[in-house]
Protein backbone atom coordinates (compact mmCIF):
# COMPACT_ATOMS: atom_id res chain seq x y z
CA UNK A 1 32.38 17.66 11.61
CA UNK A 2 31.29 20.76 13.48
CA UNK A 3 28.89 23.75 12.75
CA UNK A 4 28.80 26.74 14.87
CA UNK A 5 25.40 26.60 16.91
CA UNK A 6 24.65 30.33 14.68
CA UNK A 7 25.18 28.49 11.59
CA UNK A 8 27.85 28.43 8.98
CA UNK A 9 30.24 26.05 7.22
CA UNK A 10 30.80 22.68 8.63
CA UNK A 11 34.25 21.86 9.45
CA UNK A 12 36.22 18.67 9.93
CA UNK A 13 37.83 18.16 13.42
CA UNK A 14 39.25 14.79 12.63
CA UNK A 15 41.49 14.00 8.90
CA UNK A 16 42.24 10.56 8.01
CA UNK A 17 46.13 9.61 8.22
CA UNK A 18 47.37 8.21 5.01
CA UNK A 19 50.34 7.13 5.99
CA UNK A 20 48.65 4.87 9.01
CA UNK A 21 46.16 3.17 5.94
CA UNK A 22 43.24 4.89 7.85
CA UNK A 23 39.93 3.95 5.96
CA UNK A 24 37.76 5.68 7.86
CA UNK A 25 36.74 7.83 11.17
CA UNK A 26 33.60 6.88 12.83
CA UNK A 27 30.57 7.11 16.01
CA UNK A 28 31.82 10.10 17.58
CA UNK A 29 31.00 10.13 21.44
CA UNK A 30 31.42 13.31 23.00
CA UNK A 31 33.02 13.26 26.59
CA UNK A 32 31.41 14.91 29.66
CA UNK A 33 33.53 18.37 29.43
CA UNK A 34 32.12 18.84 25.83
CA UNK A 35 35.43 19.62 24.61
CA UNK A 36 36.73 16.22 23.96
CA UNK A 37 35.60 13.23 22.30
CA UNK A 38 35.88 9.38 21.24
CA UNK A 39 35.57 8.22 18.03
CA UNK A 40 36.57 5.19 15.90
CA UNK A 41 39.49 4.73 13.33
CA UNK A 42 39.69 1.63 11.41
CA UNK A 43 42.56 0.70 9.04
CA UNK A 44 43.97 -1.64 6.81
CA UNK A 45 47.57 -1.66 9.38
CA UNK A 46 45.29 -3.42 12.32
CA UNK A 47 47.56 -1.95 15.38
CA UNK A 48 46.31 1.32 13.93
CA UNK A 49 42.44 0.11 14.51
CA UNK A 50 40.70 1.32 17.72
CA UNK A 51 39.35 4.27 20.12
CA UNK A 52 40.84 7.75 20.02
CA UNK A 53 40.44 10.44 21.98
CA UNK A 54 40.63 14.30 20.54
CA UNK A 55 39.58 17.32 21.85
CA UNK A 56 37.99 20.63 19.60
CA UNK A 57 41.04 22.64 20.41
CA UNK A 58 43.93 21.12 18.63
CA UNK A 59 44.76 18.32 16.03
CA UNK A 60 46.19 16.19 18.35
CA UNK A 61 44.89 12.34 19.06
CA UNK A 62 46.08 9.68 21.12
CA UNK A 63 44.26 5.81 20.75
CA UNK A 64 43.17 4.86 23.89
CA UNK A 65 42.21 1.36 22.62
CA UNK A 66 43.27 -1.40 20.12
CA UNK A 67 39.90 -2.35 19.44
CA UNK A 68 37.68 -3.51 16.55
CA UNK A 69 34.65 -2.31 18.18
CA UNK A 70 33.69 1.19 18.47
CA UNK A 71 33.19 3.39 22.03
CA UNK A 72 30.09 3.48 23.54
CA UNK A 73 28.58 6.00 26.48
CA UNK A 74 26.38 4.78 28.50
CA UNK A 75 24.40 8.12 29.74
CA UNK A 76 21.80 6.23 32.01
């Protein structure tokens, strides 16, 4: 989700894909540029389980990794 730092309605910035059998999107990481992000996507179809990336300006994803495990940042 994301709310405007002035307030407002929260809005969704990820949608789960039916037609993949997503269950559910999960432990958003945001990226360095603060525009894009990681976050988790596990289904039922398990070549559709893993890391995506996104960004806040369009709808488009790509998985970066088949993975059961979701991303984590290190920021130390």
């Amino acid at each position: 989700m994301r709310v405007s730092q002035a307030g407002g309605e929260a809005v969704s910035l990820t949608a789960l894909d039916r037609t993949r059998q997503e269950l559910g999107h999960a432990f958003p990481q945001f990226l360095p540029d603060g525009r894009h992000f990681l976050y988790f996507v596990s289904s039922t179809i398990a070549e559709n389980t893993g890391v995506y990336i996104a960004t806040l300006d369009r709808s488009e994803r790509r998985m970066l990794v088949h993975t059961m495990a979701q991303a984590v940042m290190n920021n130390g």
